[in-house]
N, C-alpha and C. Protein backbone atom coordinates (compact mmCIF):
# COMPACT_ATOMS: atom_id res chain seq x y z
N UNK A 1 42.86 53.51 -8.48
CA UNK A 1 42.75 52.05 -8.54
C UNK A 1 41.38 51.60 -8.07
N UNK A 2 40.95 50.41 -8.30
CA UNK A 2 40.04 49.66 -7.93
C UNK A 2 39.95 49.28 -7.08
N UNK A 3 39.21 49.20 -5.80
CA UNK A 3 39.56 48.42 -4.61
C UNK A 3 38.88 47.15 -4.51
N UNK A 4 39.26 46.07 -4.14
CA UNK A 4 38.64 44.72 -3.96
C UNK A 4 39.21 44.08 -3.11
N UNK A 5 38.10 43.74 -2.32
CA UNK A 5 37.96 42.65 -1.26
C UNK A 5 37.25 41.39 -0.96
N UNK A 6 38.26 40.15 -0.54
CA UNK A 6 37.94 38.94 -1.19
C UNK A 6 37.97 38.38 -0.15
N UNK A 7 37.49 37.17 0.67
CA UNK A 7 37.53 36.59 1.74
C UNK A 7 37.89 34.85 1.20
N UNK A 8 38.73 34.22 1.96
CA UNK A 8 39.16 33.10 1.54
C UNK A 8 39.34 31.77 2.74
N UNK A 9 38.80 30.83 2.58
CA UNK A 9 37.51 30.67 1.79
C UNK A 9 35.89 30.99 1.56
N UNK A 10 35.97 30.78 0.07
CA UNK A 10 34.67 31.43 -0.22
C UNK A 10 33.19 30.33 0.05
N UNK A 11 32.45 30.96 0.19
CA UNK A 11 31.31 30.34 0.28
C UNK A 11 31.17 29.08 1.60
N UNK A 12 30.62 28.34 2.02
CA UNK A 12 30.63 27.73 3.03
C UNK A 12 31.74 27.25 3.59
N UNK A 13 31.35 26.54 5.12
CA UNK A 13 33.11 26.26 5.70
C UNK A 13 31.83 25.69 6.88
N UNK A 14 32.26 24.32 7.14
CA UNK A 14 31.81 23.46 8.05
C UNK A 14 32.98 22.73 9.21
N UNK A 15 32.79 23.00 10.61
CA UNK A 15 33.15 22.42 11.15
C UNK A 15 32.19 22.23 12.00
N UNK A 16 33.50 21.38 13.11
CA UNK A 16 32.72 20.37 14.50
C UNK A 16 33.21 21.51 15.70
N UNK A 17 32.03 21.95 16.54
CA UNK A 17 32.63 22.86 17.74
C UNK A 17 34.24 21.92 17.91
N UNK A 18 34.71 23.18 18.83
CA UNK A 18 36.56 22.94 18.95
C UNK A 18 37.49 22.79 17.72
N UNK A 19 36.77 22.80 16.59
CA UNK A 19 38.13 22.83 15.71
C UNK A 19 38.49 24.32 15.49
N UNK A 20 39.46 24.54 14.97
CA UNK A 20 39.80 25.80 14.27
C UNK A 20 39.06 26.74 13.46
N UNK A 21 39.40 27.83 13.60
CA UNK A 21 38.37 28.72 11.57
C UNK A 21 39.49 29.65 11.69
N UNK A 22 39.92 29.37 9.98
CA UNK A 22 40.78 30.59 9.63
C UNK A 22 40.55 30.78 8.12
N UNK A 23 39.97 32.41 8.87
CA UNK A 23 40.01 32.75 7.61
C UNK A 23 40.65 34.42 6.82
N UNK A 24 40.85 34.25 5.54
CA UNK A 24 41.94 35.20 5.05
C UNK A 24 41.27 36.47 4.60
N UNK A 25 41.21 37.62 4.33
CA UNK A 25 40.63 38.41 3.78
C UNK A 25 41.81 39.81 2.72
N UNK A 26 41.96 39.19 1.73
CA UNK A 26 42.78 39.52 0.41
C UNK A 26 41.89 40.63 -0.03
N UNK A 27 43.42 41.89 0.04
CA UNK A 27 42.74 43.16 -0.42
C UNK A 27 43.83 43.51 -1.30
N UNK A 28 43.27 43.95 -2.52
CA UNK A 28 44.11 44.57 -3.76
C UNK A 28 43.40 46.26 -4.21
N UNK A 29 43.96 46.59 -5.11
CA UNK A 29 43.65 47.73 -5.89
C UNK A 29 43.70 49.28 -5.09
N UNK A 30 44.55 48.84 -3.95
CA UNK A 30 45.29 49.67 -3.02
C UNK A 30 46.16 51.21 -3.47
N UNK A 31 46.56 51.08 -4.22
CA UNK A 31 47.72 51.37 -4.56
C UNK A 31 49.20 51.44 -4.03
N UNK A 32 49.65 52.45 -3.79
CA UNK A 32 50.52 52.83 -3.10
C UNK A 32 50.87 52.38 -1.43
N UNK A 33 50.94 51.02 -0.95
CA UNK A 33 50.43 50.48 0.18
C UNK A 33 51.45 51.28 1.39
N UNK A 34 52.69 52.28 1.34
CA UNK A 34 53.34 53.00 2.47
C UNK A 34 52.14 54.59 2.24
N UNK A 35 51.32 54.61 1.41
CA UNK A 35 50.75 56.30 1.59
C UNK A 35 49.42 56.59 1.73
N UNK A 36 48.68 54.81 2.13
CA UNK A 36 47.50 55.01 2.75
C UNK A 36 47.39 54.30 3.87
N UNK A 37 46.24 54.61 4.65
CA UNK A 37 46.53 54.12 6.00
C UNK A 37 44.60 52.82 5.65
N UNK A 38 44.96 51.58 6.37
CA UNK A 38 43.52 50.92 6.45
C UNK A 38 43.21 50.81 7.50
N UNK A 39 42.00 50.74 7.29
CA UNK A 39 41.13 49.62 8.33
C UNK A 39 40.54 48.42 8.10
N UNK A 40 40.64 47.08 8.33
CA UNK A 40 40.33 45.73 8.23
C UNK A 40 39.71 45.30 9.57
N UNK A 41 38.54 45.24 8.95
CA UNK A 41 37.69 44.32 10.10
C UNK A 41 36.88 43.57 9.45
N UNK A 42 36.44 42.82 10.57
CA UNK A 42 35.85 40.84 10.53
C UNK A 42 34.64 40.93 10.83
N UNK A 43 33.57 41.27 10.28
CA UNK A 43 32.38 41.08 10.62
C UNK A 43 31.36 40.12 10.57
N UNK A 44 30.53 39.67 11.25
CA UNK A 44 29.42 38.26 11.52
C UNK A 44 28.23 38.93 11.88
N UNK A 45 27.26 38.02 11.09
CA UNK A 45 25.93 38.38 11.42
C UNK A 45 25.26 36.59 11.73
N UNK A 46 24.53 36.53 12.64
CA UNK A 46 23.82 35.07 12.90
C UNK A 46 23.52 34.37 11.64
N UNK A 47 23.55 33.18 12.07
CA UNK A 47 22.52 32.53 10.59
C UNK A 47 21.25 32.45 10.58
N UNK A 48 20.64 33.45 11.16
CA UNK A 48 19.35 33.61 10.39
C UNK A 48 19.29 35.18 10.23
N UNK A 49 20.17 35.92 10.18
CA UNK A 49 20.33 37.27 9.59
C UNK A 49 20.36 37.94 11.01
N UNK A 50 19.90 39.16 10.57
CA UNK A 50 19.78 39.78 12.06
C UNK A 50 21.07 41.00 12.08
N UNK A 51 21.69 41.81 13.19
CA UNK A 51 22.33 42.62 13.24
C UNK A 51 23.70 42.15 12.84
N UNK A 52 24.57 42.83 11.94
CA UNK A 52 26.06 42.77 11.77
C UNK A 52 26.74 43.57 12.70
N UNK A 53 27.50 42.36 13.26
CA UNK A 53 28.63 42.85 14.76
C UNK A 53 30.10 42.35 14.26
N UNK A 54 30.68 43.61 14.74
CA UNK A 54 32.24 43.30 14.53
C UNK A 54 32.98 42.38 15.95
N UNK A 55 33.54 41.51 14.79
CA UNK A 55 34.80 39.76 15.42
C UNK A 55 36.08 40.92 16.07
N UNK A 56 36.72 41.41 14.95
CA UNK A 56 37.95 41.73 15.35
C UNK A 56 38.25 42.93 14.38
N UNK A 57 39.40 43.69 14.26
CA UNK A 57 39.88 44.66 14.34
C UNK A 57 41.05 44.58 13.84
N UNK A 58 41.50 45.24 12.81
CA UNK A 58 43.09 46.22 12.64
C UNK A 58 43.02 47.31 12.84
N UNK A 59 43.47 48.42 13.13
CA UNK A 59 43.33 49.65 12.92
C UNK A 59 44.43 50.19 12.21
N UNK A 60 44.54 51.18 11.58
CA UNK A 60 45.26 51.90 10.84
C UNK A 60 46.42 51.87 10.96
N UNK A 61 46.51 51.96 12.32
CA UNK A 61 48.02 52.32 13.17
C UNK A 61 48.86 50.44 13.44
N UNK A 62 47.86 49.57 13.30
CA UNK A 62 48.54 48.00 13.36
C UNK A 62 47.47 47.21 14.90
N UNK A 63 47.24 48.26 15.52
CA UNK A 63 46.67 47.34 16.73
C UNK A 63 45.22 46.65 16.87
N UNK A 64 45.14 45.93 17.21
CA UNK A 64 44.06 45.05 17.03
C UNK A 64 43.09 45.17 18.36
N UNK A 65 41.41 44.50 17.89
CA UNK A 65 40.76 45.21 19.09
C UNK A 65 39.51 44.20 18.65
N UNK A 66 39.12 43.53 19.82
CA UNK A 66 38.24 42.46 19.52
C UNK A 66 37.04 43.02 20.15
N UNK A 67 35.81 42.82 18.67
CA UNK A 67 34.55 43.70 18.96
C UNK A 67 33.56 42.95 19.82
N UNK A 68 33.62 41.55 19.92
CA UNK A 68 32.52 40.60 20.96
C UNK A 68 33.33 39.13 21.99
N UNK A 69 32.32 39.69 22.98
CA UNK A 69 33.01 38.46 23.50
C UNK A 69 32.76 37.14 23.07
N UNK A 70 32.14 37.02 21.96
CA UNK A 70 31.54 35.79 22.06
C UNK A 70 33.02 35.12 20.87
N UNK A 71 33.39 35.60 20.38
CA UNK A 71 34.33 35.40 19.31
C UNK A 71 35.37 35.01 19.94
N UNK A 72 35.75 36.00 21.35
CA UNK A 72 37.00 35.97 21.67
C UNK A 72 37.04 34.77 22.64
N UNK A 73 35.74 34.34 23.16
CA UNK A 73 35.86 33.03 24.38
C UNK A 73 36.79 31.88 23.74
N UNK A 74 36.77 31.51 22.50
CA UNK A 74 37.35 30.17 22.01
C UNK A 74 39.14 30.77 21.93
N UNK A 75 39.40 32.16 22.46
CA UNK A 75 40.95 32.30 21.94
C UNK A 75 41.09 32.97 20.19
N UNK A 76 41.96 33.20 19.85
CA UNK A 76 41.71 34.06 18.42
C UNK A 76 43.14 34.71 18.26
N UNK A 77 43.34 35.29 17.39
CA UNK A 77 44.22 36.07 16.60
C UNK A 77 43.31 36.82 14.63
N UNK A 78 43.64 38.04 14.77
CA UNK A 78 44.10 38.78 13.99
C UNK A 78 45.40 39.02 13.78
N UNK A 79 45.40 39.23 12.70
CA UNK A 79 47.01 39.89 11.99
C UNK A 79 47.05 39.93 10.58
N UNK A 80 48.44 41.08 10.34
CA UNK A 80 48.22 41.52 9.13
C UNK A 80 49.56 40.76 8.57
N UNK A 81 49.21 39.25 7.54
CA UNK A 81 50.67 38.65 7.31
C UNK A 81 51.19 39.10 6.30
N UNK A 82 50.76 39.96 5.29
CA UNK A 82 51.71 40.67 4.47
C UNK A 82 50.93 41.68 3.51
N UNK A 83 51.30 42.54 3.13
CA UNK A 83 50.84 43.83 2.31
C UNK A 83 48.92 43.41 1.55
N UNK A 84 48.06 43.57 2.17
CA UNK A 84 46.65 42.88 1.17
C UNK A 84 46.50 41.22 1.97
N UNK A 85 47.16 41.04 3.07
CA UNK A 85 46.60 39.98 3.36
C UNK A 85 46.39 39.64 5.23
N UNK A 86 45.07 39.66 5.50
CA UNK A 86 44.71 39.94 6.57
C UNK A 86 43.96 38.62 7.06
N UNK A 87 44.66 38.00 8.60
CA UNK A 87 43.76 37.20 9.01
C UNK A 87 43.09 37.07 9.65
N UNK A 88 41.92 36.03 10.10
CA UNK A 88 41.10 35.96 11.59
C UNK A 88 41.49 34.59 11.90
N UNK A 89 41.73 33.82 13.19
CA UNK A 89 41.54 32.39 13.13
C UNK A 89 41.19 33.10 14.56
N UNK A 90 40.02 31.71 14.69
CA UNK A 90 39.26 31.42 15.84
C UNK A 90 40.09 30.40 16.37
N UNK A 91 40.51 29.77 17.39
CA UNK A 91 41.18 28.75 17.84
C UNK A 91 40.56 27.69 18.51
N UNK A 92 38.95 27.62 18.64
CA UNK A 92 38.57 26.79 18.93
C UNK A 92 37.03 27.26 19.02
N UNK A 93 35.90 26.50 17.82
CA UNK A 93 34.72 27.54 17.67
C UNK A 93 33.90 27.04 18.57
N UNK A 94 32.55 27.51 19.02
CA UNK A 94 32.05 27.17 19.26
C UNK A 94 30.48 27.81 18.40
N UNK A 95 28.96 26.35 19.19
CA UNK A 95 28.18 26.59 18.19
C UNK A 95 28.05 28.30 17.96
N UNK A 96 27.89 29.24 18.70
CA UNK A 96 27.78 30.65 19.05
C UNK A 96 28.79 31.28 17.69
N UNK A 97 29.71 30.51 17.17
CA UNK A 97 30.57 31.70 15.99
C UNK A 97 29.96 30.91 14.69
N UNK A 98 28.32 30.01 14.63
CA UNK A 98 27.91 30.20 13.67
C UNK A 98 27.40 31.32 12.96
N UNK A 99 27.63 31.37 11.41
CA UNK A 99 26.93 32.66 11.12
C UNK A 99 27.70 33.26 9.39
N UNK A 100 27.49 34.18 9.09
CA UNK A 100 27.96 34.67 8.20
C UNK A 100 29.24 35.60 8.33
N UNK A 101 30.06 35.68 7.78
CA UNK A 101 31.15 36.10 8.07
C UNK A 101 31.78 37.00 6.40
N UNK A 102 32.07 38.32 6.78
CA UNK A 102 32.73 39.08 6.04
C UNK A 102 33.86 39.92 6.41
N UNK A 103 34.38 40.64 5.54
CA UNK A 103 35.84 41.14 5.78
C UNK A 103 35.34 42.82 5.11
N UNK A 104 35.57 44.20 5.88
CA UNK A 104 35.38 44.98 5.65
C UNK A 104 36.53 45.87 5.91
N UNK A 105 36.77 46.25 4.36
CA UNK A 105 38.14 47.31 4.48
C UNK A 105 38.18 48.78 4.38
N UNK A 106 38.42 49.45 5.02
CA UNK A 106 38.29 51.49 4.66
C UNK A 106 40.19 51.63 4.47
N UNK A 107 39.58 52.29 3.50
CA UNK A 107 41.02 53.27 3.19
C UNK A 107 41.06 54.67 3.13
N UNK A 108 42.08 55.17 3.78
CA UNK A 108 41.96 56.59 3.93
C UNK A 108 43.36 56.94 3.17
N UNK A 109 43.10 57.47 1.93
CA UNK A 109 43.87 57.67 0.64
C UNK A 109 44.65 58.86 0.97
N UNK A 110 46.19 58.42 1.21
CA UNK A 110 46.78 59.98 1.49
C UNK A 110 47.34 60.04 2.68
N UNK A 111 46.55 59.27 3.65
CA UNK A 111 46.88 59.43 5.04
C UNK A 111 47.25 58.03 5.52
N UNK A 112 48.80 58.33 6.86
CA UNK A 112 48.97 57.12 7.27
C UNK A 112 48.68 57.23 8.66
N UNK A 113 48.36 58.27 9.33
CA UNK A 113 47.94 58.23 10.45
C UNK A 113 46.26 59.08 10.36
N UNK A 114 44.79 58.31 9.90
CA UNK A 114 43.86 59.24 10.11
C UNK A 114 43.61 59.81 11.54
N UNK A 115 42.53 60.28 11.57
CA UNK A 115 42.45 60.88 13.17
C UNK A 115 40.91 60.20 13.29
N UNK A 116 40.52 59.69 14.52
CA UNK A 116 39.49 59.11 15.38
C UNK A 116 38.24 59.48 14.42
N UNK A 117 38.20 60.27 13.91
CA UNK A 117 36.80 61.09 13.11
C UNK A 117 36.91 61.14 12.03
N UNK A 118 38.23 61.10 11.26
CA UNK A 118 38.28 61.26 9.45
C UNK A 118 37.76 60.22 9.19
N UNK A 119 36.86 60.71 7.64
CA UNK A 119 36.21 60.05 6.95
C UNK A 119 37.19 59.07 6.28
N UNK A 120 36.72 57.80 5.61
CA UNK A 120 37.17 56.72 4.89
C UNK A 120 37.32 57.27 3.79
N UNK A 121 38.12 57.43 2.74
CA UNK A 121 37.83 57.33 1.11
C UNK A 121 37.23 56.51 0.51
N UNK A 122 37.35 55.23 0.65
CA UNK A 122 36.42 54.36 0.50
C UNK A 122 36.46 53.18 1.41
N UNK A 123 35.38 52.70 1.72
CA UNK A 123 35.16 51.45 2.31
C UNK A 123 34.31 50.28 1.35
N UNK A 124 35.54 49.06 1.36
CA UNK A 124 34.81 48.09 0.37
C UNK A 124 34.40 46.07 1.21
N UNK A 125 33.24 45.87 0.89
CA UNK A 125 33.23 44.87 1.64
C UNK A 125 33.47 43.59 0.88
N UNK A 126 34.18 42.31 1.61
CA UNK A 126 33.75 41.08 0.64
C UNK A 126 32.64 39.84 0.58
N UNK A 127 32.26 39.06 0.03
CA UNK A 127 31.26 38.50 -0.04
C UNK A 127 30.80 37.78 1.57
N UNK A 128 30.04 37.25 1.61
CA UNK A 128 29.42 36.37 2.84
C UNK A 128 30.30 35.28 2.89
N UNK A 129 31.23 34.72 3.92
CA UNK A 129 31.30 33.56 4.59
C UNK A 129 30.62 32.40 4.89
N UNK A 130 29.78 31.74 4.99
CA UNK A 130 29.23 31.19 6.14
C UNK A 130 29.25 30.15 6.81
């Protein structure tokens, strides 16, 4: 299958510090979704470019693991609400979670438990946020 990864919504997203951000990251072309195992993570880079740092975390196994503090100060959730559909909401932003925002998925084809070191089969990313 094809893998594709889509982040929703696309292309800009404006708020006022303290409101909410949620956003979805829709993965298809999976196949068989009980005989591979993923990884879904939330990645941001500043708005004026610069290093890409990971928001948050699924891991393979379901548990979640938040990569900066700066994401996690406003409060947050990840979760996986159903087969290809993965969320982030910030619960209250501040200026600091401006930036670009993507959704990066690895699949390890075959396996539902990889191990700390197995390689991805593939890893596919979706467009820029910002």
């Amino acid at each position: 299958d094809t893998l594709t990864v889509r982040s929703v919504p696309e292309g800009d997203v404006s708020l006022q510090p303290g409101a909410p951000l949620s956003l979805t990251c829709q993965v298809s072309g999976v196949g068989a979704w009980n005989r591979s195992a993923l990884l879904v993570q939330w990645m941001r880079r500043g708005p004026a470019g610069g290093v890409e740092v990971e928001v948050a975390r699924v891991s393979p196994d379901g548990v979640v693991a938040w990569g900066d503090d700066v994401s996690r100060a406003g409060g947050g959730s990840m979760e996986k609400e159903a087969d290809g559909k993965f969320s982030l909401r910030l619960f209250s932003v501040h200026p600091a979670d401006a930036g670009l925002y993507r959704c990066a998925v690895s699949v390890y084809a075959g396996r539902k438990t990889p191990g700390p070191t197995s390689p991805a089969t593939i890893t596919q990313r979706s467009d820029w946020v910002t």
